[in-house]
C-alpha atoms as a PDB file:
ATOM      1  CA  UNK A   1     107.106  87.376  94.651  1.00  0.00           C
ATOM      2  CA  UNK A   2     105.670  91.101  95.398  1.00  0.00           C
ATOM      3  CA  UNK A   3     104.476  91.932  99.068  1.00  0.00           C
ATOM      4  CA  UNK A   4     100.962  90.862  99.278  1.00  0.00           C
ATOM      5  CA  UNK A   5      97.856  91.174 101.579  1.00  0.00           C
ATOM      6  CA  UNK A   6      97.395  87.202 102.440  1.00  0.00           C
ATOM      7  CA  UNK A   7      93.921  88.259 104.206  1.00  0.00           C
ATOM      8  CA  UNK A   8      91.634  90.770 106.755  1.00  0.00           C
ATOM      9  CA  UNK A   9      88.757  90.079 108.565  1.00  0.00           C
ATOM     10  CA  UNK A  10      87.042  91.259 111.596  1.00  0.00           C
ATOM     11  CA  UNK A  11      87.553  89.143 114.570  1.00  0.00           C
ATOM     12  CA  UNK A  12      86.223  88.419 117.884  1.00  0.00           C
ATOM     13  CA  UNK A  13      88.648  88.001 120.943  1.00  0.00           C
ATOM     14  CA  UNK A  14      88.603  84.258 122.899  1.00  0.00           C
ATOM     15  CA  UNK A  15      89.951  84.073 126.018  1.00  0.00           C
ATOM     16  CA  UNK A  16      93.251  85.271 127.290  1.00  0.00           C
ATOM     17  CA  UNK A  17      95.194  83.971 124.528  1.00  0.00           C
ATOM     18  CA  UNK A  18      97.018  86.067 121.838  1.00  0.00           C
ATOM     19  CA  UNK A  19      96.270  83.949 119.147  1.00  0.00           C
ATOM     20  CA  UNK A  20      92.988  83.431 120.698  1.00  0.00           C
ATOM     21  CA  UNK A  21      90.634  85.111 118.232  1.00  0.00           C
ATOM     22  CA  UNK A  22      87.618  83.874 115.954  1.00  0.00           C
ATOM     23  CA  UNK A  23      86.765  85.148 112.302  1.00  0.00           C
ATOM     24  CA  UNK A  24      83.088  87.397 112.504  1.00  0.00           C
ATOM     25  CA  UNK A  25      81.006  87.004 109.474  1.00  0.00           C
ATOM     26  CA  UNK A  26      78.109  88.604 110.850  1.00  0.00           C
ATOM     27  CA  UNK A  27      77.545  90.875 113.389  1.00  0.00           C
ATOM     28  CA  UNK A  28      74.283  90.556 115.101  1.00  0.00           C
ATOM     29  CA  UNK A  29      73.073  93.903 116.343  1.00  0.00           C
ATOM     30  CA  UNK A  30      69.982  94.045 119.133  1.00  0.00           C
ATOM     31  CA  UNK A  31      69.524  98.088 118.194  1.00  0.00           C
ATOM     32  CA  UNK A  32      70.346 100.089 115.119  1.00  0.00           C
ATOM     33  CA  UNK A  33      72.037 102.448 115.168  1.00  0.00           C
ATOM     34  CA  UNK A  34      75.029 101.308 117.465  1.00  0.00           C
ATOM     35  CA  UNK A  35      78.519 102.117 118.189  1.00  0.00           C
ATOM     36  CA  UNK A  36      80.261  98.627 118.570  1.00  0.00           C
ATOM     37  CA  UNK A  37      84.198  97.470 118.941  1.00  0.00           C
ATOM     38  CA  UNK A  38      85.358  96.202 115.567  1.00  0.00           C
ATOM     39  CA  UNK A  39      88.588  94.421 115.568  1.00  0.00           C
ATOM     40  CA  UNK A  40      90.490  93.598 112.130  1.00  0.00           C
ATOM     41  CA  UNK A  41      93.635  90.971 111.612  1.00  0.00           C
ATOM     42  CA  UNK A  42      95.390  91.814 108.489  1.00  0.00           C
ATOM     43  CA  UNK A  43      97.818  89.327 107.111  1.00  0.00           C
ATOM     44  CA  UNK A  44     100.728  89.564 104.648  1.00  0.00           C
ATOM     45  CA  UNK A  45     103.262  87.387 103.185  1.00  0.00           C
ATOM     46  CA  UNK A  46     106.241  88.290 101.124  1.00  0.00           C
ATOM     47  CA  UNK A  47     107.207  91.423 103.516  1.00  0.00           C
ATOM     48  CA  UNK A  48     110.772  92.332 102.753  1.00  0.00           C
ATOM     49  CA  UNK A  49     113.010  92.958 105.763  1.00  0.00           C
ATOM     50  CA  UNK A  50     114.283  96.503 106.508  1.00  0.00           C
ATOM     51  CA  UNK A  51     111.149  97.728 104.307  1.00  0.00           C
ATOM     52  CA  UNK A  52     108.369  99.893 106.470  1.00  0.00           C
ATOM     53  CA  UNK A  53     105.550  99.699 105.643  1.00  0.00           C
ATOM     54  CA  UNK A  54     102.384 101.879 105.809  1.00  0.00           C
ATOM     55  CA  UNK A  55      98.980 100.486 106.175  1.00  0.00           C
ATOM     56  CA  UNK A  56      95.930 102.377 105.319  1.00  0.00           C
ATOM     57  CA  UNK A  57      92.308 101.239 105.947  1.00  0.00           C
ATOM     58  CA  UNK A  58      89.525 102.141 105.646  1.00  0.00           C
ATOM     59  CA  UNK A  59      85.507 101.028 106.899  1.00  0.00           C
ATOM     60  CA  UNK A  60      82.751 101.958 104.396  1.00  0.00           C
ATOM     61  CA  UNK A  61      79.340 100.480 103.578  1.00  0.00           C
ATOM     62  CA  UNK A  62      77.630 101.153  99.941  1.00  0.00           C
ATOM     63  CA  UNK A  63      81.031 103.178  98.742  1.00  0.00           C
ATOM     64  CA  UNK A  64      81.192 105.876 101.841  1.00  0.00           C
ATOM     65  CA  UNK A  65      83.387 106.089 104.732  1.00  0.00           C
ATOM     66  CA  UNK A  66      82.103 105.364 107.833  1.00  0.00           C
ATOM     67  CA  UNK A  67      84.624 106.643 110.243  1.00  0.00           C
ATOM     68  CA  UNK A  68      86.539 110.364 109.570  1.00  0.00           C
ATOM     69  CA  UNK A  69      89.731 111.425 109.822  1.00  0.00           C
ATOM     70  CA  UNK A  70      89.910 111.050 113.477  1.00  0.00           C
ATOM     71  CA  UNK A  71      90.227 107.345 113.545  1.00  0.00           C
ATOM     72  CA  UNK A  72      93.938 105.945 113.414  1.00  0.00           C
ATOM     73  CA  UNK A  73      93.295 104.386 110.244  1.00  0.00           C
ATOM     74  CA  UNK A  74      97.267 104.059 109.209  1.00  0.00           C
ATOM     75  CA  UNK A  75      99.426 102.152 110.539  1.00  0.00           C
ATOM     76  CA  UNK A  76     103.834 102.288 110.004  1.00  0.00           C
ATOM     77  CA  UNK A  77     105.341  98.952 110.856  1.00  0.00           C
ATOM     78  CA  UNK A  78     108.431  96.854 109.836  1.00  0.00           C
ATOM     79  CA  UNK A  79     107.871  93.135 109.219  1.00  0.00           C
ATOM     80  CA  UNK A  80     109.686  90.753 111.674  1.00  0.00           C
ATOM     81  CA  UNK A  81     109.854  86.992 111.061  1.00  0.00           C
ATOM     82  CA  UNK A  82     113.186  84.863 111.944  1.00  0.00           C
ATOM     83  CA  UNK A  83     111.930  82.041 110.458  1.00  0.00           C
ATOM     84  CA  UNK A  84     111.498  83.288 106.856  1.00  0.00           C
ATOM     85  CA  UNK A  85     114.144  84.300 104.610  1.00  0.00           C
ATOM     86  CA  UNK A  86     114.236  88.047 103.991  1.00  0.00           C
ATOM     87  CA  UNK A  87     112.183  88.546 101.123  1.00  0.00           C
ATOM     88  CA  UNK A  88     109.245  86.015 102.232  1.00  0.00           C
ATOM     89  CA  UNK A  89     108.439  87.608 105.838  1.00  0.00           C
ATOM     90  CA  UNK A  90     104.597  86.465 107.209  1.00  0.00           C
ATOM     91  CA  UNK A  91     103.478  89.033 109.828  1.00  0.00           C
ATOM     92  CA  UNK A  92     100.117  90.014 110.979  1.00  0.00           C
ATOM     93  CA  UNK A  93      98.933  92.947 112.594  1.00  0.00           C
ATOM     94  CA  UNK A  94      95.211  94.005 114.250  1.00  0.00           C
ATOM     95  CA  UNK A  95      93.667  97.373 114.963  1.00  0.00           C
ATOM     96  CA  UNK A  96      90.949  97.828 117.384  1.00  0.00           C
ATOM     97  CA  UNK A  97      88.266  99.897 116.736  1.00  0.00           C
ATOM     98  CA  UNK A  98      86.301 101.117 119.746  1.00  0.00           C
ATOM     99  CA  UNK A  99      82.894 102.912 118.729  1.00  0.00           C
ATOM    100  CA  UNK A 100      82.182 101.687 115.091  1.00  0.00           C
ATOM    101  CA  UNK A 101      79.013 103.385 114.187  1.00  0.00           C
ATOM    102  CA  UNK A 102      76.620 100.778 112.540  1.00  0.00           C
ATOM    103  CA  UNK A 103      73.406 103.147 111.351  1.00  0.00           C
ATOM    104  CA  UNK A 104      71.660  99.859 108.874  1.00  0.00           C
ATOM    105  CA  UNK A 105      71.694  96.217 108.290  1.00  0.00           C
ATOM    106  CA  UNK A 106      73.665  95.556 105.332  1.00  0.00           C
ATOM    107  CA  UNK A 107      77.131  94.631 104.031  1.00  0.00           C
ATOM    108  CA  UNK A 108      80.329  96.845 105.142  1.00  0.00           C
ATOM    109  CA  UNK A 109      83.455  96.488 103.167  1.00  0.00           C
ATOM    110  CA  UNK A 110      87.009  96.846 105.202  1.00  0.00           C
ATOM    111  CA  UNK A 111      89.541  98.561 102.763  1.00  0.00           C
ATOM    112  CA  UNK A 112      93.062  97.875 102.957  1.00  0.00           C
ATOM    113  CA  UNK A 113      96.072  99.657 101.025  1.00  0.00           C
ATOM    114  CA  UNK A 114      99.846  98.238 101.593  1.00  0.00           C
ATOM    115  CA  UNK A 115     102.344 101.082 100.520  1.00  0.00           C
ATOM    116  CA  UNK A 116     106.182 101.259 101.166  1.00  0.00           C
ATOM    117  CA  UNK A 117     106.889 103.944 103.667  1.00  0.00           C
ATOM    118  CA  UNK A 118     109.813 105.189 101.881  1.00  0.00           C
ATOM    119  CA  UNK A 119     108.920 106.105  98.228  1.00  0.00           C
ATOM    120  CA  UNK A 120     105.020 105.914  99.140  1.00  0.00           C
ATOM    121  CA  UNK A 121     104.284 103.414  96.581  1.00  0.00           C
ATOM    122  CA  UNK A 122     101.228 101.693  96.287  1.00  0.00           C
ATOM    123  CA  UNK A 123     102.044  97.725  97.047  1.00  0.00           C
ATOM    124  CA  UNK A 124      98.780  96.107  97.223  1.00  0.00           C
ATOM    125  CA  UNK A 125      94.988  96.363  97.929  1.00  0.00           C
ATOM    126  CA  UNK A 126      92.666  94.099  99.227  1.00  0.00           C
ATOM    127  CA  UNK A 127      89.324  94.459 100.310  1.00  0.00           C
ATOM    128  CA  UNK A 128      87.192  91.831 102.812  1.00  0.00           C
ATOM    129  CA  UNK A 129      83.574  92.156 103.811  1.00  0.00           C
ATOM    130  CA  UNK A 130      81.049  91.814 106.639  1.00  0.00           C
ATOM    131  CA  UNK A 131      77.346  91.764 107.342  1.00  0.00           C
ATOM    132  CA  UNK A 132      75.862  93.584 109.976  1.00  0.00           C
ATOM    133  CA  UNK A 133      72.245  92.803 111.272  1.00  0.00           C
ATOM    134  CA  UNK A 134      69.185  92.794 113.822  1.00  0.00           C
ATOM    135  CA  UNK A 135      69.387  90.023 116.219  1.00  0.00           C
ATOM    136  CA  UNK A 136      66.038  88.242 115.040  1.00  0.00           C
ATOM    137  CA  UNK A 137      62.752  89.076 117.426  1.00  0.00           C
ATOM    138  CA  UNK A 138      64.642  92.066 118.314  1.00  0.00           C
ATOM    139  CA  UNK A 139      62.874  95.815 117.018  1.00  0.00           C
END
């Protein structure tokens, strides 16, 4: 099977825990705009071993970018799993993304793009979404 994106989502942290983290559907906003920490998981299956990787992403809401080209939007990584055979690694990785800016209610769409470092071909794209919103009784 070809490398695949298994899943991304923004995420809330629980407790001390590494694995301690919570899906975010919605994020409920008291003031508009706002610059808020977004954290994503992305998840893969079917990483080959010895491949790297690049990761691109990318935050946008109706079709347009909402961070520039100063954010550290790509990330280089080789997949690591000693439990898998070498053609069916599962890894995950997460970014943290300190000032967001959030200018309207609405639905944001996180971009991702899985290439292989080495001949820079596109793997695989995925794309996950999020809704960002007043708090109610909040104007």
């Amino acid at each position: 099977m070809q490398e695949k994106i298994s899943c991304v989502f923004p995420f809330a942290r629980i407790g001390e825990k590494a694995a301690g983290i919570t899906p975010v559907l919605t994020f409920d906003c008291e003031k508009l705009p706002v610059k808020a920490t977004l954290n994503i998981a992305f998840y893969f299956i079917c990483l080959k071993k010895d491949v790297t990787y690049t990761l691109w992403f990318d935050i946008t809401r109706d079709g347009v970018s909402i961070i520039d080209n100063s954010w550290d939007r790509e990330k280089i990584f080789k997949a690591e799993d000693p439990s898998s055979k070498p053609d069916e690694l599962a890894v995950g990785l997460n970014a943290n993304m300190p000032q967001i800016p959030f200018t309207d209610e609405g639905i944001y769409t996180i971009e991702a793009k899985l290439f292989n470092m080495k001949n820079k071909t596109l793997i695989e794209t995925h794309q996950s979404y999020f809704k960002v919103k007043l708090k109610i009784g909040v104007e």
